[in-house]
PDB file of N, CA and C in Angstrom:
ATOM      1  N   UNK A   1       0.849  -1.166   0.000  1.00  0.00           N
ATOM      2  CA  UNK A   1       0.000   0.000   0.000  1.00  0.00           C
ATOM      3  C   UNK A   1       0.901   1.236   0.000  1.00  0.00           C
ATOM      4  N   UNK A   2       0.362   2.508  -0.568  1.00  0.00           N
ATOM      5  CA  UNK A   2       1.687   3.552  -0.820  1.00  0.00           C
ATOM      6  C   UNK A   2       0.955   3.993   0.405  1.00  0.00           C
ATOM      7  N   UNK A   3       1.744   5.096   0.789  1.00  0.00           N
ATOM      8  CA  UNK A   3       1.962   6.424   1.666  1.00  0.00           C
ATOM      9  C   UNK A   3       0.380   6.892   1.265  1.00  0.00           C
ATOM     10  N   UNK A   4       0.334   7.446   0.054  1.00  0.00           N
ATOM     11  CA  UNK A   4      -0.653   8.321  -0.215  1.00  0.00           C
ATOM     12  C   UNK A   4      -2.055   7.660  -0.432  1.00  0.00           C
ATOM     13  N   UNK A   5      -2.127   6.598  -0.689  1.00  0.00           N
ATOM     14  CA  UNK A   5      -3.869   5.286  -0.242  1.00  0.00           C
ATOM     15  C   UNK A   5      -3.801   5.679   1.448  1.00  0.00           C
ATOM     16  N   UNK A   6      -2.428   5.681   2.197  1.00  0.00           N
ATOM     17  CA  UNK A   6      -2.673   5.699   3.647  1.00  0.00           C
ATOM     18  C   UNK A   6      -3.131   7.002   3.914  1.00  0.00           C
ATOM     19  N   UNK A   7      -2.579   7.968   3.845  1.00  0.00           N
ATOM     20  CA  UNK A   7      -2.878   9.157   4.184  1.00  0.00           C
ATOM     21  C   UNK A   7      -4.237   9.776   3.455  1.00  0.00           C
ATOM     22  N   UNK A   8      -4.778   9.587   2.451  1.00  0.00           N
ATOM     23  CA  UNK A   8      -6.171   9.298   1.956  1.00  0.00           C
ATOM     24  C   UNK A   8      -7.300   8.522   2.913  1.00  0.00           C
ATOM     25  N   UNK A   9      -6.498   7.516   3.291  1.00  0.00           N
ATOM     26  CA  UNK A   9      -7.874   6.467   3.808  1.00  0.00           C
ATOM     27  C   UNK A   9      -7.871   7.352   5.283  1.00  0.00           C
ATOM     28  N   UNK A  10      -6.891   7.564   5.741  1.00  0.00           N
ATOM     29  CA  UNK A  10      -6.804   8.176   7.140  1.00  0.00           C
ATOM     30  C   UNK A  10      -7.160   9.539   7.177  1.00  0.00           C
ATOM     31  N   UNK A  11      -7.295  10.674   6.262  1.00  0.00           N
ATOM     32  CA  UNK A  11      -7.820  11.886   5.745  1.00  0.00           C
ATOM     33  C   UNK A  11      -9.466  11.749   5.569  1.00  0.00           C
ATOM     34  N   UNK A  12      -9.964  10.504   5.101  1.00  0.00           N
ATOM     35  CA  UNK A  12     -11.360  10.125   5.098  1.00  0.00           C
ATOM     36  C   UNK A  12     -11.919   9.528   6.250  1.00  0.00           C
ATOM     37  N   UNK A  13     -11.096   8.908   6.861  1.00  0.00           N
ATOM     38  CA  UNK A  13     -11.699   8.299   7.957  1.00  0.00           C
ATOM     39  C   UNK A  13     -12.411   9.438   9.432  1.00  0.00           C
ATOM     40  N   UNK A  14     -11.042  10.320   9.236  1.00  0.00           N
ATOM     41  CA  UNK A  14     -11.119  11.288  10.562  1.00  0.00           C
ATOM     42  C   UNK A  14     -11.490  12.488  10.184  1.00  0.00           C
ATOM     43  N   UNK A  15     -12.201  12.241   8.429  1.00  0.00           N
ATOM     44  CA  UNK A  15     -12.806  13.694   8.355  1.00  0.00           C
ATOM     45  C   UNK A  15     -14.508  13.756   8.837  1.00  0.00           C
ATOM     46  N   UNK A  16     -14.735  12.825   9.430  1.00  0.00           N
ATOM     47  CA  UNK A  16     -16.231  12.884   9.809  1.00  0.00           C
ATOM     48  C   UNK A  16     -16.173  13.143  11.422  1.00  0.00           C
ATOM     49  N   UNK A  17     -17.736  13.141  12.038  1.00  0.00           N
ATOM     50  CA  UNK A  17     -17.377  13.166  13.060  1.00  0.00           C
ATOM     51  C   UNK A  17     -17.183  12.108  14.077  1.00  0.00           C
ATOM     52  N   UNK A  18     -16.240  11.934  15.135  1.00  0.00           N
ATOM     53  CA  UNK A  18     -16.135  11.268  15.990  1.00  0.00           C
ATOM     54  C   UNK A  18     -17.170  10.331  16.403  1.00  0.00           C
ATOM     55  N   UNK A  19     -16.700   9.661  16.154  1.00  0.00           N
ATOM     56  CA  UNK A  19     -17.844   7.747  16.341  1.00  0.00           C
ATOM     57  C   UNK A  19     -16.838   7.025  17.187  1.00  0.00           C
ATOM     58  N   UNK A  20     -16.678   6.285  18.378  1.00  0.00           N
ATOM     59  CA  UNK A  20     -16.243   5.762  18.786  1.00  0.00           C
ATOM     60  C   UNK A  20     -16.008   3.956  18.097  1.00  0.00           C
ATOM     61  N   UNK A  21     -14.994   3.692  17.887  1.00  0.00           N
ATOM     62  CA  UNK A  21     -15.072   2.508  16.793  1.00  0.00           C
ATOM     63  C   UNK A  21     -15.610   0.878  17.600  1.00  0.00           C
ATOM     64  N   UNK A  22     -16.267   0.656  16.758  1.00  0.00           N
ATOM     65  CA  UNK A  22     -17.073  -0.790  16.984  1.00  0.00           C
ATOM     66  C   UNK A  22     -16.889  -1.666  15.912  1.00  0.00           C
ATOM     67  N   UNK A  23     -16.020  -2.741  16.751  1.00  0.00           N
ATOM     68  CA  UNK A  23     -16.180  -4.219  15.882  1.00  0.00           C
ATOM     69  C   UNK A  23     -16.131  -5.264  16.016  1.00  0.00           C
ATOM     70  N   UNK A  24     -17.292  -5.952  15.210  1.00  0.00           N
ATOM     71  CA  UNK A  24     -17.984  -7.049  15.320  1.00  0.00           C
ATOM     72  C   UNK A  24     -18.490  -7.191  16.736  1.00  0.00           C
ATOM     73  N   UNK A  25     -19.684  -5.801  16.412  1.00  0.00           N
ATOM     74  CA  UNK A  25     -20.659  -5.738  17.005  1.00  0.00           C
ATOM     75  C   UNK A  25     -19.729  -5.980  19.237  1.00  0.00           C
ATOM     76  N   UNK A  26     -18.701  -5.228  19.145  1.00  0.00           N
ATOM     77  CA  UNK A  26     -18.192  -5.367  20.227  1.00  0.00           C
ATOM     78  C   UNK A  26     -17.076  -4.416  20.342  1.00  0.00           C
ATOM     79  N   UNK A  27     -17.274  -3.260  21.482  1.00  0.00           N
ATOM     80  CA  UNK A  27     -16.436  -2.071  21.761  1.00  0.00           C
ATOM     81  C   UNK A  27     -14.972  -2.455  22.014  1.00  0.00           C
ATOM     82  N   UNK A  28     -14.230  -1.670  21.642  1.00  0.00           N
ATOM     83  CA  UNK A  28     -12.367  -2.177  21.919  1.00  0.00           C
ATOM     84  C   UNK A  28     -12.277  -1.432  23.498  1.00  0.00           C
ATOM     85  N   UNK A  29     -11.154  -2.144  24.177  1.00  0.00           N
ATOM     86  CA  UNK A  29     -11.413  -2.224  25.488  1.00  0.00           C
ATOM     87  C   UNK A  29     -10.621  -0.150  25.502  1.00  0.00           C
ATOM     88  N   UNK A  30     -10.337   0.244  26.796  1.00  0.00           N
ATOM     89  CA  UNK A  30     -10.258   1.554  26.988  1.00  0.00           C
ATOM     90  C   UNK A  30      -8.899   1.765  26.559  1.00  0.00           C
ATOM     91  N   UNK A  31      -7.774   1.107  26.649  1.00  0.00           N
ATOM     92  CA  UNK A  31      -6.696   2.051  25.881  1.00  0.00           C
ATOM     93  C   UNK A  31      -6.726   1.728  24.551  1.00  0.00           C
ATOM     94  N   UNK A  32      -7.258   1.511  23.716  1.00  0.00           N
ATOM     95  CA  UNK A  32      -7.559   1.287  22.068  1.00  0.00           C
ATOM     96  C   UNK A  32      -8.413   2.759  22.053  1.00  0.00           C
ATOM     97  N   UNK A  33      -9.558   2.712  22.756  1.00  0.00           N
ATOM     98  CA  UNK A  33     -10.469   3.873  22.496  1.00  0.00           C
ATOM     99  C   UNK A  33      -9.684   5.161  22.806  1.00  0.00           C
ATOM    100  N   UNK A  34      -9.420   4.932  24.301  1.00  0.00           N
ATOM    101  CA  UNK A  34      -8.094   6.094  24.151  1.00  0.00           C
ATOM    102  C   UNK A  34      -7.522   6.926  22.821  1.00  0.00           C
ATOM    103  N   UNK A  35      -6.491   6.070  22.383  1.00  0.00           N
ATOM    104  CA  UNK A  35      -5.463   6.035  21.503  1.00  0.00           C
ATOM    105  C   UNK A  35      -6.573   6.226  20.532  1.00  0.00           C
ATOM    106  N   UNK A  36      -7.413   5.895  20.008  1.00  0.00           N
ATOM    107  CA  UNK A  36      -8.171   6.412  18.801  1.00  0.00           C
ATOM    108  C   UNK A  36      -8.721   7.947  18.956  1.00  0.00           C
ATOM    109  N   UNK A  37      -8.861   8.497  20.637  1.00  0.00           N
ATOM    110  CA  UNK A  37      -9.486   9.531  21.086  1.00  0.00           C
ATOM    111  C   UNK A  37      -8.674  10.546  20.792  1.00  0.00           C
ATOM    112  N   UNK A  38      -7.399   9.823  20.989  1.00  0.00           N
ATOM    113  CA  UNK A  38      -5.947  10.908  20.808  1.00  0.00           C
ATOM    114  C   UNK A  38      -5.468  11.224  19.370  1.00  0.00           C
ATOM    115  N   UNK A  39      -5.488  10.661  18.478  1.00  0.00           N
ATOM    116  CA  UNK A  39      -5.619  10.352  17.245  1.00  0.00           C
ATOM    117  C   UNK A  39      -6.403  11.195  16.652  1.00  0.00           C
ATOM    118  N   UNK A  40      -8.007  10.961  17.048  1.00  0.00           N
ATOM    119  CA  UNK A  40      -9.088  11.850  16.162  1.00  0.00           C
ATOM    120  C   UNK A  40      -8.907  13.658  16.769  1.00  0.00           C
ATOM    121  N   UNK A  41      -8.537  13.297  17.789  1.00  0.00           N
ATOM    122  CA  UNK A  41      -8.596  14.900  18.530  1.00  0.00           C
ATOM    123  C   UNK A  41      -6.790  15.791  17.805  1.00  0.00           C
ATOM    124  N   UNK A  42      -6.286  14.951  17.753  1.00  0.00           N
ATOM    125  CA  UNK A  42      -4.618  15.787  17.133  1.00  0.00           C
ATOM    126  C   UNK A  42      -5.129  15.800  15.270  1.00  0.00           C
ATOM    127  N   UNK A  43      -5.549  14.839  15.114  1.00  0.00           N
ATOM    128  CA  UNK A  43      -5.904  15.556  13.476  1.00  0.00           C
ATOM    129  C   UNK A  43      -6.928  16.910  13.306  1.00  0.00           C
ATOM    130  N   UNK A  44      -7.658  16.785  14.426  1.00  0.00           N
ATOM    131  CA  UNK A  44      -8.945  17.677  14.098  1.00  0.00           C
ATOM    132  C   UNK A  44      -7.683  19.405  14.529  1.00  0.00           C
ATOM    133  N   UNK A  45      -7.245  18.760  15.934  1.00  0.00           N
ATOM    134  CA  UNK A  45      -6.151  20.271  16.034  1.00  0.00           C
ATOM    135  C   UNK A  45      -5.489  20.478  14.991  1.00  0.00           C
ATOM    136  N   UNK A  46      -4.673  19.760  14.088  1.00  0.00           N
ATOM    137  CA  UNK A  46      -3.923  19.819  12.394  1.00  0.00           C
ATOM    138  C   UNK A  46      -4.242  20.447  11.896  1.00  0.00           C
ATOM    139  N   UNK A  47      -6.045  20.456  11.435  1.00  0.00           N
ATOM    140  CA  UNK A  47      -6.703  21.392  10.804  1.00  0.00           C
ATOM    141  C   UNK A  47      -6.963  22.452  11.246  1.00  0.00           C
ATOM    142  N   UNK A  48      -7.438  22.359  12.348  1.00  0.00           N
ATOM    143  CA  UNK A  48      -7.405  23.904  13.221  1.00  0.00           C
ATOM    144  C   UNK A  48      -6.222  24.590  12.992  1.00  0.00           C
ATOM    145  N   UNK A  49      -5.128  24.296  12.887  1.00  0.00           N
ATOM    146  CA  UNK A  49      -4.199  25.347  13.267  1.00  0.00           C
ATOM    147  C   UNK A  49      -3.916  25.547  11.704  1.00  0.00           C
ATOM    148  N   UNK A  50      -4.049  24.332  10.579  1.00  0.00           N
ATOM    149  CA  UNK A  50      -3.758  25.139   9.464  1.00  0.00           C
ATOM    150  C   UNK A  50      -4.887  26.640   8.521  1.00  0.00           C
ATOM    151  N   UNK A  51      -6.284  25.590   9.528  1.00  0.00           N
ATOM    152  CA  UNK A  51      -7.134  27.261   9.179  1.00  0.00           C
ATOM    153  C   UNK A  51      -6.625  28.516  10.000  1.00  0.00           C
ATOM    154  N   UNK A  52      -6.494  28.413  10.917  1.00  0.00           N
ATOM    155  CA  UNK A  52      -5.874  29.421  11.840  1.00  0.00           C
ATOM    156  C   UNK A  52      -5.019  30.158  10.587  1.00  0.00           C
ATOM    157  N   UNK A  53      -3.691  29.266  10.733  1.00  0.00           N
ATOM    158  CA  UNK A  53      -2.390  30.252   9.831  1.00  0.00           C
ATOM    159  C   UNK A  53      -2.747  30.651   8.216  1.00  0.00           C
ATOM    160  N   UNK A  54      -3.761  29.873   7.779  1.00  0.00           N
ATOM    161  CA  UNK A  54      -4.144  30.653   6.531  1.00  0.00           C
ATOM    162  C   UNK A  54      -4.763  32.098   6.939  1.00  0.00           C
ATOM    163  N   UNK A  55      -6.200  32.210   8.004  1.00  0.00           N
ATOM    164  CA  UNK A  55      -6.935  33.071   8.461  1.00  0.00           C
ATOM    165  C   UNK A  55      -5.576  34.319   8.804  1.00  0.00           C
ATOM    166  N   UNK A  56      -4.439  33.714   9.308  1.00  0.00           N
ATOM    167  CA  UNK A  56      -3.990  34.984  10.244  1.00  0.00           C
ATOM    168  C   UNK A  56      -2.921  35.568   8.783  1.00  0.00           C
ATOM    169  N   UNK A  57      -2.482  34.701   8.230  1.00  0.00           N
ATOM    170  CA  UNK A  57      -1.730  35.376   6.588  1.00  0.00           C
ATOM    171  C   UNK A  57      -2.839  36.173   5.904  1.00  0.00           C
ATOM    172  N   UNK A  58      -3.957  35.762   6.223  1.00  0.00           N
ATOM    173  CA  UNK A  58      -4.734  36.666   4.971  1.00  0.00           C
ATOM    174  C   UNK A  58      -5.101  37.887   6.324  1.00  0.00           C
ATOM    175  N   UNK A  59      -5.279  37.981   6.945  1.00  0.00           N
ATOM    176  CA  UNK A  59      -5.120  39.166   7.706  1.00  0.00           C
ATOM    177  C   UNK A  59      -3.805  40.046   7.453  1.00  0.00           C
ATOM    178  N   UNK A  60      -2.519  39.480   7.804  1.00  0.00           N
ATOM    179  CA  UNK A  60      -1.568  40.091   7.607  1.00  0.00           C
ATOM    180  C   UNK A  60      -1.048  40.875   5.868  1.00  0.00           C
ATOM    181  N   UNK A  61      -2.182  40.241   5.653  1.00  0.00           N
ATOM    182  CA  UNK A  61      -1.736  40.377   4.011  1.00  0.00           C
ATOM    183  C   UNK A  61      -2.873  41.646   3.490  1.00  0.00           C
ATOM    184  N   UNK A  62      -3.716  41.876   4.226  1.00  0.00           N
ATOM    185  CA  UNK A  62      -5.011  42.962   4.517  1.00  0.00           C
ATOM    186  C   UNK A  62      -4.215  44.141   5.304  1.00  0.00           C
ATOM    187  N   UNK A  63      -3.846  44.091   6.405  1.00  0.00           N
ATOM    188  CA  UNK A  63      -3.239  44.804   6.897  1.00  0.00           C
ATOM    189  C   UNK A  63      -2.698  45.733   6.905  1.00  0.00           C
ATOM    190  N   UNK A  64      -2.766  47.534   6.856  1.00  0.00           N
ATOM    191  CA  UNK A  64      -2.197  48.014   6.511  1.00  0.00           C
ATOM    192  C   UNK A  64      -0.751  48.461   6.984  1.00  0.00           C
ATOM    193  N   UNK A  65       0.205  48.140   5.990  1.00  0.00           N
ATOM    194  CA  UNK A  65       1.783  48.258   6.638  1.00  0.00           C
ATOM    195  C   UNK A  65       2.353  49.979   6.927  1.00  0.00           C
ATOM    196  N   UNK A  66       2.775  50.022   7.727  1.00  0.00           N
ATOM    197  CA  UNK A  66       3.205  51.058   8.294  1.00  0.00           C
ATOM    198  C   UNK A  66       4.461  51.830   7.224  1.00  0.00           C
ATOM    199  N   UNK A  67       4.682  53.011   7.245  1.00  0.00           N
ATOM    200  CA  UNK A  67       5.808  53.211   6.246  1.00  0.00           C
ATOM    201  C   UNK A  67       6.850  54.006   6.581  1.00  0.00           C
TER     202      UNK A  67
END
């Protein structure tokens, strides 16, 4: 499997919202859920901070510069 099927399947997976994962019809015990908790919550910050630094460049880029 390349890099980029992974980072695709994992870009789709954690672009929805938070579902705690179930399988075969049976919850994974608490440090699996954990570690998936930690996982979905640091990608969702990823995006946050790259809207952030676009939001704060296009401000700075609005901005009027001093002369």
């Amino acid at each position: 499997m390349s890099n980029d099927s992974i980072v695709t399947r994992y870009q789709t997976f954690f672009a929805v919202d938070f579902m705690p994962l179930i399988r075969q019809d049976q919850a994974q015990g608490a440090p699996e859920r954990v570690a998936y908790a930690a996982e979905f919550a640091a990608f969702q910050l990823g995006q946050i901070d790259k809207k952030l630094g676009r939001l704060v460049d296009l401000m700075e880029r609005q901005a009027p510069h001093p002369s």
